[in-house]
Protein backbone atom coordinates (compact mmCIF):
# COMPACT_ATOMS: atom_id res chain seq x y z
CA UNK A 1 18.89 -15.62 36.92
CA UNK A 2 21.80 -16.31 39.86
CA UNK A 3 20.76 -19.47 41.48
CA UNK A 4 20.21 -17.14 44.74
CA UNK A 5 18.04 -15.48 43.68
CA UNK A 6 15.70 -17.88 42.63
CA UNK A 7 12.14 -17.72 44.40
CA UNK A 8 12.53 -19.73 47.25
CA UNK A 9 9.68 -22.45 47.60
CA UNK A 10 10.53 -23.57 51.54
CA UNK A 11 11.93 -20.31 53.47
CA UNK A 12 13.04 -20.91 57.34
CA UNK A 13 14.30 -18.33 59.50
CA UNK A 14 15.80 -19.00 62.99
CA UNK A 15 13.82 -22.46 63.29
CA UNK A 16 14.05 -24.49 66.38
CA UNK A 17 12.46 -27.58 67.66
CA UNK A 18 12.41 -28.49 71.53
CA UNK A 19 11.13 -31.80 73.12
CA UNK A 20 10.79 -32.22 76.87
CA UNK A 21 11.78 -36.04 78.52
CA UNK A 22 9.73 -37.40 80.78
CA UNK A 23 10.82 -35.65 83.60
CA UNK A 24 10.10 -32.00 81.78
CA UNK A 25 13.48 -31.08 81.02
CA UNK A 26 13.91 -29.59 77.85
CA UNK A 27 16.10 -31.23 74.61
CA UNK A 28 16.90 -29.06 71.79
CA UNK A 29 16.82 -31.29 68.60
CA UNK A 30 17.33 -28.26 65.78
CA UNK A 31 18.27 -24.46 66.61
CA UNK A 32 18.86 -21.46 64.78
CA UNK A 33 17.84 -23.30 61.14
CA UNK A 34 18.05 -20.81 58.50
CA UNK A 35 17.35 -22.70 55.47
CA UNK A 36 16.01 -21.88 51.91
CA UNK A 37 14.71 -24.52 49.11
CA UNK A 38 14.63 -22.63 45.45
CA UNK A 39 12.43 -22.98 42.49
CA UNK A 40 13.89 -25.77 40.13
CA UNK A 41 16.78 -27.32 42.34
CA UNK A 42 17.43 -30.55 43.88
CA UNK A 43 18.93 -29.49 47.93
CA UNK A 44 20.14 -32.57 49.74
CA UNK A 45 20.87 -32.42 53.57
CA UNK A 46 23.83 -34.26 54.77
CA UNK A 47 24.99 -34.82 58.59
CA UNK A 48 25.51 -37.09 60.91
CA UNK A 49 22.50 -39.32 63.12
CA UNK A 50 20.91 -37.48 65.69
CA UNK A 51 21.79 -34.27 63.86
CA UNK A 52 17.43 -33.94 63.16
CA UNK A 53 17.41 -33.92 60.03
CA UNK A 54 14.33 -36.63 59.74
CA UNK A 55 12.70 -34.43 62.41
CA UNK A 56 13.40 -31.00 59.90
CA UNK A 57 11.31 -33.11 56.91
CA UNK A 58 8.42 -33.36 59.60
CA UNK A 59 8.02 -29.65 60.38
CA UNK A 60 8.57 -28.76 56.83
CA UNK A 61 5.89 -31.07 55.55
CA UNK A 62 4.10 -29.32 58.29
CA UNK A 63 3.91 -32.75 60.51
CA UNK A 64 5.43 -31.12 63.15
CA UNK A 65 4.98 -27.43 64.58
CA UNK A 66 8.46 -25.60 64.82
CA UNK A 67 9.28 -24.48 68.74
CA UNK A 68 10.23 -21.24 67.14
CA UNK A 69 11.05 -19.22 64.32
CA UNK A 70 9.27 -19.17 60.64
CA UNK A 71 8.48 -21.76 58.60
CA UNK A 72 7.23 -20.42 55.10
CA UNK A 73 6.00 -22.17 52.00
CA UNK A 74 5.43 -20.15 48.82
CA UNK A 75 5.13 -17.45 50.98
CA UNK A 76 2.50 -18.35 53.25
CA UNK A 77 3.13 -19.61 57.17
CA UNK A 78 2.92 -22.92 57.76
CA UNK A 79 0.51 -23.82 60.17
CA UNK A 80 -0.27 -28.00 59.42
CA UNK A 81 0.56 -30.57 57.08
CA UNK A 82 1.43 -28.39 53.54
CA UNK A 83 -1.02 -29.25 50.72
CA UNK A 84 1.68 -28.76 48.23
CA UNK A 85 4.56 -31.12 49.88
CA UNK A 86 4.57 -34.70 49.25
CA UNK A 87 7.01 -37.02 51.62
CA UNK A 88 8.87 -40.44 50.06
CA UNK A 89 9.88 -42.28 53.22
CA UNK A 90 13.33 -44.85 53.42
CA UNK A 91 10.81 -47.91 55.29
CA UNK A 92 8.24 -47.76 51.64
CA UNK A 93 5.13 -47.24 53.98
CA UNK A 94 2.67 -49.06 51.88
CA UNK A 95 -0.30 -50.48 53.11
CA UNK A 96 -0.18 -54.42 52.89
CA UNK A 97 -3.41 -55.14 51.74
CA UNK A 98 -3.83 -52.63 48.86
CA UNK A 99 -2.43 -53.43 45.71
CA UNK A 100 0.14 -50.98 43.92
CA UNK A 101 -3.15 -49.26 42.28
CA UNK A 102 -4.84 -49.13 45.63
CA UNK A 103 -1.80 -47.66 47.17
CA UNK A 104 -0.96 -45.03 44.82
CA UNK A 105 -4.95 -43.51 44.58
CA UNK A 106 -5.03 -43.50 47.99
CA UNK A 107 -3.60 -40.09 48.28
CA UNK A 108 -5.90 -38.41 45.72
CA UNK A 109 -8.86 -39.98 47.71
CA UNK A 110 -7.93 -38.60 50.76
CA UNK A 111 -8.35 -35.25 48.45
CA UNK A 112 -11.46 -36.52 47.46
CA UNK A 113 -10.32 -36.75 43.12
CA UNK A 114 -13.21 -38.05 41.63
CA UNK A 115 -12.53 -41.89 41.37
CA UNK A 116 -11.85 -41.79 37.25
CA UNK A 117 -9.81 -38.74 36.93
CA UNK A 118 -7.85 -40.67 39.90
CA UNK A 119 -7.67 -43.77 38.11
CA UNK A 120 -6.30 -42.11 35.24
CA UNK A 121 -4.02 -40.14 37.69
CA UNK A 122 -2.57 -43.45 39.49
CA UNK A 123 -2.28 -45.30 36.07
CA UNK A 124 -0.12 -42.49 34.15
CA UNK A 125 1.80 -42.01 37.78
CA UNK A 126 2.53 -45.88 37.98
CA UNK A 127 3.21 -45.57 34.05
CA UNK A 128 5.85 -43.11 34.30
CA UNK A 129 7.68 -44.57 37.31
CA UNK A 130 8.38 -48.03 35.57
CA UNK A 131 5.57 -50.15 37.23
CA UNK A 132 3.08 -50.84 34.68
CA UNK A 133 2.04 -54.38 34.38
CA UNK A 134 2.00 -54.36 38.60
CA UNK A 135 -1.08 -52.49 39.06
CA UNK A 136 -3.10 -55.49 40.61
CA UNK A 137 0.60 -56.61 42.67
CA UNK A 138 0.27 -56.50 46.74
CA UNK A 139 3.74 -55.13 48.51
CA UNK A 140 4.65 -58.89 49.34
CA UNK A 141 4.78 -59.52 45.50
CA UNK A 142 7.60 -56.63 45.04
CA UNK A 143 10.94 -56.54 45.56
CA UNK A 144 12.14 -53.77 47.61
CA UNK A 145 13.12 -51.17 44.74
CA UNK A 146 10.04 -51.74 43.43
CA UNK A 147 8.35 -51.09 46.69
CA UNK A 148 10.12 -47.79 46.53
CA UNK A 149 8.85 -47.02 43.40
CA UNK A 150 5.48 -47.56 44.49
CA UNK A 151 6.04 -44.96 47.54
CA UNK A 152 7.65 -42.27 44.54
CA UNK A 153 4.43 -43.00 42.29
CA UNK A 154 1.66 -42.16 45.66
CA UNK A 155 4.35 -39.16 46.06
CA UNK A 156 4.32 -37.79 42.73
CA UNK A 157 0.67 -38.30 41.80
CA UNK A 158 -0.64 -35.84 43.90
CA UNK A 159 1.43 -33.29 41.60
CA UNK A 160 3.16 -31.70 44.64
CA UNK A 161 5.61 -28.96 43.91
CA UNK A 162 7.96 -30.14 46.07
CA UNK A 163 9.23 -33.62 47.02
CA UNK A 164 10.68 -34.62 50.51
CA UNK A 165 12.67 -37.29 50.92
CA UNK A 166 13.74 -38.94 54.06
CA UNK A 167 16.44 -41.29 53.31
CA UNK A 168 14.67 -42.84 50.24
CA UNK A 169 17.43 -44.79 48.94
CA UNK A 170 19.03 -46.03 51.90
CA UNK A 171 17.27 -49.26 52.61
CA UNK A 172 17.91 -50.53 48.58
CA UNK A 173 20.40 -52.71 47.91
CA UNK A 174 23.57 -50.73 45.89
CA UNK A 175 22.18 -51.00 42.58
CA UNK A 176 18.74 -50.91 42.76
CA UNK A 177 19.38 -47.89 44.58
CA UNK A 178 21.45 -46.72 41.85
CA UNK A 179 19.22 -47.42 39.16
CA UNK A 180 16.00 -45.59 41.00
CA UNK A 181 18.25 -42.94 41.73
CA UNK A 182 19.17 -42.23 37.69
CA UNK A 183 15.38 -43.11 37.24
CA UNK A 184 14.36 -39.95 39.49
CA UNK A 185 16.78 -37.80 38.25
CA UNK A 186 15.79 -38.16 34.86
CA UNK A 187 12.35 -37.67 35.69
CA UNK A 188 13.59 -34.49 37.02
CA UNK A 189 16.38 -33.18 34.66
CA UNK A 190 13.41 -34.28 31.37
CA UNK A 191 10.58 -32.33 33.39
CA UNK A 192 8.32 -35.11 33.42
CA UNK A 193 7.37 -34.13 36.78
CA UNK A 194 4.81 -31.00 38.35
CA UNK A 195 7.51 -31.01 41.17
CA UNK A 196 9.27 -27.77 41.47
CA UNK A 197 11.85 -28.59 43.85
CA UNK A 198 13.33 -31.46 45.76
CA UNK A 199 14.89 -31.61 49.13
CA UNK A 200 16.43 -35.28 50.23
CA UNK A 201 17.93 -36.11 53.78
CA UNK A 202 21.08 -38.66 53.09
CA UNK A 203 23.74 -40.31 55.05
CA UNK A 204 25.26 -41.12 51.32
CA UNK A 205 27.76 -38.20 50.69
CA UNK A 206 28.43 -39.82 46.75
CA UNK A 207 24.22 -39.33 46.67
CA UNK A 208 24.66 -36.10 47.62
CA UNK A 209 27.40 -34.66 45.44
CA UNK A 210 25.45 -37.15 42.35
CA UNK A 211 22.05 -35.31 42.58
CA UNK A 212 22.18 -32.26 44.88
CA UNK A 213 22.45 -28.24 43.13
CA UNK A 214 23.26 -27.58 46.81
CA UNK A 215 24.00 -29.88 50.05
CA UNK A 216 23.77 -28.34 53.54
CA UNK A 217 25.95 -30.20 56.21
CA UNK A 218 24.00 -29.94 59.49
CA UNK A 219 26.06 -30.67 62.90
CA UNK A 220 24.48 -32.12 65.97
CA UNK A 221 23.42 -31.63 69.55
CA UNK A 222 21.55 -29.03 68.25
CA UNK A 223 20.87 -30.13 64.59
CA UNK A 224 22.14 -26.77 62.83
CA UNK A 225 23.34 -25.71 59.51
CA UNK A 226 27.32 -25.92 59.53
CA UNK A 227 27.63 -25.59 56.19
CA UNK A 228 26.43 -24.96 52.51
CA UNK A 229 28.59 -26.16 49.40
CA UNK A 230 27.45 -25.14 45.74
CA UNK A 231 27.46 -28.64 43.29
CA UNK A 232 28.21 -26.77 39.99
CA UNK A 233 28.57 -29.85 38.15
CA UNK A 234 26.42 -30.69 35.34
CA UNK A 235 24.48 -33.74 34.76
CA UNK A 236 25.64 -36.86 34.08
CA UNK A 237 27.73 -36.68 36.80
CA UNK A 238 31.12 -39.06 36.69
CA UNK A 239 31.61 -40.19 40.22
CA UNK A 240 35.53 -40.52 39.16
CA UNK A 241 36.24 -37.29 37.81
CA UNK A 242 38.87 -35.45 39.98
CA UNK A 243 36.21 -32.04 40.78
CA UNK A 244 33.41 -34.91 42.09
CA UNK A 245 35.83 -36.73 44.34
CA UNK A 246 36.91 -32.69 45.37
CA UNK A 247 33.51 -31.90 46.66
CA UNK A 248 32.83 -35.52 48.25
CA UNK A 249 35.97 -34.74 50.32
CA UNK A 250 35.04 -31.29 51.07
CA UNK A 251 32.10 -32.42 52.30
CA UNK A 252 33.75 -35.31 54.68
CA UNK A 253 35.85 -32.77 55.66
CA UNK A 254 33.08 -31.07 57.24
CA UNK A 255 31.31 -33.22 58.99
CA UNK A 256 34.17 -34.95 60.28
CA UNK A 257 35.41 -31.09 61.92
CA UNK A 258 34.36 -29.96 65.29
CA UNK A 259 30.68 -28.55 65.45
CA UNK A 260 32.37 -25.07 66.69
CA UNK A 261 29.22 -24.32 68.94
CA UNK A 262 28.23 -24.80 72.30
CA UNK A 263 26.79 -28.42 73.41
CA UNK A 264 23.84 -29.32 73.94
CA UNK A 265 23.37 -27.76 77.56
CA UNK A 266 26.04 -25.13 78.33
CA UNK A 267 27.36 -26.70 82.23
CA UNK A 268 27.29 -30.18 80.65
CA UNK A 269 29.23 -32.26 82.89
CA UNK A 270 32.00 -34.65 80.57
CA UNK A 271 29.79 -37.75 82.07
CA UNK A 272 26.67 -36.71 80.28
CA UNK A 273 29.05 -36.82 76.93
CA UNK A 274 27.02 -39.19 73.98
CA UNK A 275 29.26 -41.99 73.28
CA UNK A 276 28.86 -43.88 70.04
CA UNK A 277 27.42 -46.85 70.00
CA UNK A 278 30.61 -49.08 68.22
CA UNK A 279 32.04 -52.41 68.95
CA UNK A 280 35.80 -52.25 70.39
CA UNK A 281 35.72 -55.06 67.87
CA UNK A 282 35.23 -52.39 64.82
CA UNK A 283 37.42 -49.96 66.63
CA UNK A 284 40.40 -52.38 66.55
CA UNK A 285 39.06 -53.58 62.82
CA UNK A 286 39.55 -49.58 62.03
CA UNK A 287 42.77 -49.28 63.59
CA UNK A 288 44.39 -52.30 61.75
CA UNK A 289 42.97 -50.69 58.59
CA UNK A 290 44.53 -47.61 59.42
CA UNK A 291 48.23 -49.60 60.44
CA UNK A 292 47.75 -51.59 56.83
CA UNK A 293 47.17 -48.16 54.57
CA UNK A 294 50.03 -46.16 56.32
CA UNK A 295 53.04 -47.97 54.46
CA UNK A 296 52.24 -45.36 51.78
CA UNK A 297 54.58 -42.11 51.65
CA UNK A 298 51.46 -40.07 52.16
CA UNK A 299 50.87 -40.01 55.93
CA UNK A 300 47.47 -40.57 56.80
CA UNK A 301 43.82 -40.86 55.15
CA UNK A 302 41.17 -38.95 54.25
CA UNK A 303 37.74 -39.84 55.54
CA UNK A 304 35.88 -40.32 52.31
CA UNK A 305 39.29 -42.31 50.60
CA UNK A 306 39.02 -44.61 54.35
CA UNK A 307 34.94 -45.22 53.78
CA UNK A 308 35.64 -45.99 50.39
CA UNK A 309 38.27 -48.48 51.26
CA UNK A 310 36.35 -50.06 54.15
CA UNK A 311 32.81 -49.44 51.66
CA UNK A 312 31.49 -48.14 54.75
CA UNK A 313 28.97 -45.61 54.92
CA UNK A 314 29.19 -41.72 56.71
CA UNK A 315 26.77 -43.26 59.13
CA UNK A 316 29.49 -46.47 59.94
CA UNK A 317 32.56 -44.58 59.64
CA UNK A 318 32.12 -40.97 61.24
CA UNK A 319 30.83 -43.13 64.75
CA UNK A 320 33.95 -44.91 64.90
CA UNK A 321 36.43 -41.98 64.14
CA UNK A 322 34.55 -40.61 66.80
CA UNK A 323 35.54 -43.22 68.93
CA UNK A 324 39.25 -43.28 68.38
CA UNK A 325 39.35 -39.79 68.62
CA UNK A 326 37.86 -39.70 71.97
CA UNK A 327 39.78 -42.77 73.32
CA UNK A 328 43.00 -41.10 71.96
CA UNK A 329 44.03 -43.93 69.28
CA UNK A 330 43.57 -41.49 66.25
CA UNK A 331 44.23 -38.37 65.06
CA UNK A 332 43.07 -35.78 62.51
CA UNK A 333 45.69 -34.26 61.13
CA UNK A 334 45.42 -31.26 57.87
CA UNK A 335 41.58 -33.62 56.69
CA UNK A 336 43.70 -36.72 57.25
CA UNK A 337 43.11 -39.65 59.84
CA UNK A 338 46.26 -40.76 61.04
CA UNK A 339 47.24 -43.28 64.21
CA UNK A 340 48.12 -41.97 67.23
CA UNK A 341 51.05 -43.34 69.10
CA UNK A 342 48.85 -44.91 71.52
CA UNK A 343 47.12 -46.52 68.06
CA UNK A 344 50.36 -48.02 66.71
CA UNK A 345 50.99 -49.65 70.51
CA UNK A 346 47.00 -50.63 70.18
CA UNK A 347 47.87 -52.34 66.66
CA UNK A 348 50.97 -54.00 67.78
CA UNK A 349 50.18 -55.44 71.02
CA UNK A 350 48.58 -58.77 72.05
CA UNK A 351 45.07 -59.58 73.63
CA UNK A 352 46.30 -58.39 76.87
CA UNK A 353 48.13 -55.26 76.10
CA UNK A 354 45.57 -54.55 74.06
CA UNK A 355 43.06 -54.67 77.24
CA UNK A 356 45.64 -52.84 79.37
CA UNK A 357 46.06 -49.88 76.95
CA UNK A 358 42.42 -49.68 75.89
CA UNK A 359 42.08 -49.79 79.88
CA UNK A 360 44.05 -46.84 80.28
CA UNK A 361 42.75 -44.62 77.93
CA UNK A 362 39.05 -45.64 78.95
CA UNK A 363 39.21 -44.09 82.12
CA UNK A 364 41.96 -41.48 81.19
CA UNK A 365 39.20 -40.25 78.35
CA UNK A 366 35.34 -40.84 79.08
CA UNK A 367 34.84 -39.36 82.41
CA UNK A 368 32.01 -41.64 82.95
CA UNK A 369 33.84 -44.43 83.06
CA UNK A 370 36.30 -42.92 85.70
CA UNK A 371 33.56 -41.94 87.34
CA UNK A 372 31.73 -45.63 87.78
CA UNK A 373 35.11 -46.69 88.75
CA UNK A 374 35.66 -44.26 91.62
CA UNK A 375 32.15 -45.24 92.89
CA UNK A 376 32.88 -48.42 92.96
CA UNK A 377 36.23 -48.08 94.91
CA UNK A 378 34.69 -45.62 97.37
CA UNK A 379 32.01 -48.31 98.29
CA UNK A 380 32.53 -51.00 100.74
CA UNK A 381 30.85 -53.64 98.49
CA UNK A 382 32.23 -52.22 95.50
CA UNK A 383 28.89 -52.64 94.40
CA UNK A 384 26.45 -49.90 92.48
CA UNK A 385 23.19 -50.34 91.39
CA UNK A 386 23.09 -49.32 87.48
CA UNK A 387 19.97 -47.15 88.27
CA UNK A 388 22.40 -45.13 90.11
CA UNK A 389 24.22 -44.12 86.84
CA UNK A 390 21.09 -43.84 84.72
CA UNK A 391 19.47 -41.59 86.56
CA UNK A 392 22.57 -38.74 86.72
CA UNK A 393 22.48 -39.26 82.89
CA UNK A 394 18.93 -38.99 82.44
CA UNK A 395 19.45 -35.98 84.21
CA UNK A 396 20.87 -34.11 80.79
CA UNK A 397 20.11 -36.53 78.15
CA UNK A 398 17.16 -38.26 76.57
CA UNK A 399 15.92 -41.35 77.76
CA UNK A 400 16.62 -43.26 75.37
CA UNK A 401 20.15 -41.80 74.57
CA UNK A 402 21.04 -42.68 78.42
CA UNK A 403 20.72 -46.07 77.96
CA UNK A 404 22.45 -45.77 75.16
CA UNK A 405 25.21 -44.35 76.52
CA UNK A 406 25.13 -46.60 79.49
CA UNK A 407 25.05 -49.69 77.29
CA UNK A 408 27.88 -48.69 75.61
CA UNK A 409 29.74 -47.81 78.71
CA UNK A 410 28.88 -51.41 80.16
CA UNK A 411 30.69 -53.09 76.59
CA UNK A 412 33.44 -50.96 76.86
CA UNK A 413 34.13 -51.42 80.69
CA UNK A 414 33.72 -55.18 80.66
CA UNK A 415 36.15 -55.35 77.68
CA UNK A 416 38.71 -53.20 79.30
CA UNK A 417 38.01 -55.39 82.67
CA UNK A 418 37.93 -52.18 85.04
CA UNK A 419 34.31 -53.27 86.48
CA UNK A 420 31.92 -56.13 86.36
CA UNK A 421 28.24 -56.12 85.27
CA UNK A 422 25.49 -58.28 86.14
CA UNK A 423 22.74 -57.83 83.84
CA UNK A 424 20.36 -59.89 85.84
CA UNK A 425 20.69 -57.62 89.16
CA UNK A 426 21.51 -54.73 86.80
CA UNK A 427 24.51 -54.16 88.84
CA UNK A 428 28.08 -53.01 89.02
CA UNK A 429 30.54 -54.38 90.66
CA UNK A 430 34.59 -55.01 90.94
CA UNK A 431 33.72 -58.23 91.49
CA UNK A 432 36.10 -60.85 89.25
CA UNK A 433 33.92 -61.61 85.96
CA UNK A 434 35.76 -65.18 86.37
């Protein structure tokens, strides 16, 4: 049978989920999801933070009500948490003071098992995942991959037919990870499992292409399927072999393209823009890379070849392209990051020209930076209270992503020494830092 049209096990039509900040304006964290996950295949969800894909586990473990549109499960609406879903989370989420035996039942007690045939459950469950011997252990007595394993044992022994995954490598060291990864997977690929299907949220692109029958790349600002790429490989998968390095950097190449929809509000003014969160530290770290790797004939990088380099991860890397982009010091170029002119002078030049350029491009760039600037030189004090600024980005933008942004504006401005801040009297100023 063609892979789709396989019975789907999660359908999702034209799913959206809203929020509303504080002062009732509304944010739109997913829109227009269309989304289905198949009998007997592993889908992983790649994209970048703040795309919603954590909030998209939520409402399909029925954790969260969708704002709009259909959520389905084996057919049937969802409408509360789905008996048949079972969520592994990246923090392990034990409790403290049960032991791993304790943990793992606690799920079938909620159900109300019968306390043998749950014994036996949590015993064969703990057997199978590679923990017997730790029954009576406490979480402080476990090393974090075996923490994990405790949270895929509580997930697995309530038998659901499908397992959600939030990130449930990503707080392992590399090879525990790796070897709980190869652990699951053979669970899966040998059928030792009731589960039916498996849908994973990663920021690990290599995790994705290793495991996934399908990834979906989701963009941002709304949270949105871009993109869904087919995995045809078959299992073991050689993370050297030329067609798994192919589909790694199709997959970059996505995410790192243009979102090619609207933003977030359609008459967003360019100060509301989200800035990353990056050091100008990193940014010039990045840029040297960049200088150091060009000596090649081949003009330019790809993403996933630069993260591999730098062993950075899409979640460290994408943020600081970002970055350079915006600021005008890179440039991507047929997939390929390149410098910029303006990123060769960057490389080249001392502390000061350094400042001066990254200076210049600040308030060329982010129009929120211009903007502080030109408040400051209209006022006689040259003096602005940050509240000023919050509030106009509060405005269109989360609480918490305001300050965010504002924070980041306040690194990046004292760096390029075109204002002052006072973080006492939370105040701007043209004042001389000095």
């Amino acid at each position: 049978m063609p892979a789709d049209t396989l019975p789907a096990l999660y359908r999702l039509r034209g799913v959206s989920r809203r929020f509303a900040n504080p002062e009732g304006a509304e944010i739109r964290v997913l829109e227009d999801v269309d989304l289905d996950l198949r009998d007997g295949e592993i889908l992983v969800i790649v994209g970048r933070s703040g795309s919603g894909k954590s909030t998209l586990l939520r409402v399909l473990a029925g954790l969260l009500p969708a704002s709009g549109g259909e959520v389905c499960f084996c057919g049937e609406p969802v409408r509360g948490p789905v008996a048949g879903a079972a969520m592994v989370f990246q923090s392990f989420a034990l409790f403290p003071w049960l032991n791993v035996l304790q943990n793992v039942e606690l799920g079938l007690e909620a159900r109300r098992v019968p306390r043998k045939e749950r014994r036996a459950r949590a015993l064969a469950a703990i057997d199978t995942i590679g923990l017997d011997g730790f029954e009576s252990a406490y979480p402080r007595e476990l090393s974090g991959g075996m923490r994990q394993r405790v949270g895929f044992a509580r997930a697995l022994v309530v038998e659901p037919q499908v397992l959600l995954m939030d990130e449930a490598f990503s707080a392992l060291d590399v090879l525990t990870a790796e070897t709980l990864r190869g652990d699951l997977l053979d669970l899966w690929l040998e059928h030792r499992t009731a589960t039916r299907g498996i849908l994973l949220v990663s920021h690990n692109i290599e995790e994705a292409v290793l495991l996934a029958d399908r990834v979906l790349v989701f963009g941002s600002h709304p949270g949105r399927v871009r993109q869904e790429i087919a995995i045809p490989l078959p299992h073991p998968r050689d993370r050297n072999a030329e067609d798994f390095r192919a589909l790694v950097e199709e997959i970059y190449a996505s995410m790192t393209a243009g979102d090619g929809h609207a933003p977030l509000v359609a008459d967003l003014p360019d100060i509301h823009r989200v800035l990353p969160a990056v050091s100008v530290n990193r940014m010039a770290g990045l840029l040297e890379t960049l200088d150091s790797l060009g000596n090649g004939s081949q003009p330019g990088i790809r993403p996933a070849e630069l993260a591999r380099s730098m062993a950075f991860s899409v979640d460290d890397l994408l943020p600081l392209l970002d970055s350079l982009q915006l600021l005008g010091f890179v440039e991507l170029v047929d997939d390929r990051v390149q410098l910029s002119a303006a990123g060769r002078r960057f490389v080249q030049g001392d502390t000061q020209e350094r400042k001066t350029l990254f200076a210049r491009h600040l308030l060329q760039h982010v129009p929120l930076a211009a903007h502080i600037r030109s408040v400051l030189d209209a006022r006689s004090g040259h003096r602005a209270p940050a509240a000023r600024f919050l509030s106009e980005l509060e405005d269109r933008l989360p609480e918490d992503k305001a300050r965010s942004v504002l924070e980041t504006i306040i690194y990046w401005g004292r760096y390029a020494e075109i204002f002052a801040y006072d973080d006492r009297r939370a105040e701007f100023s043209l004042d001389d830092p000095h």
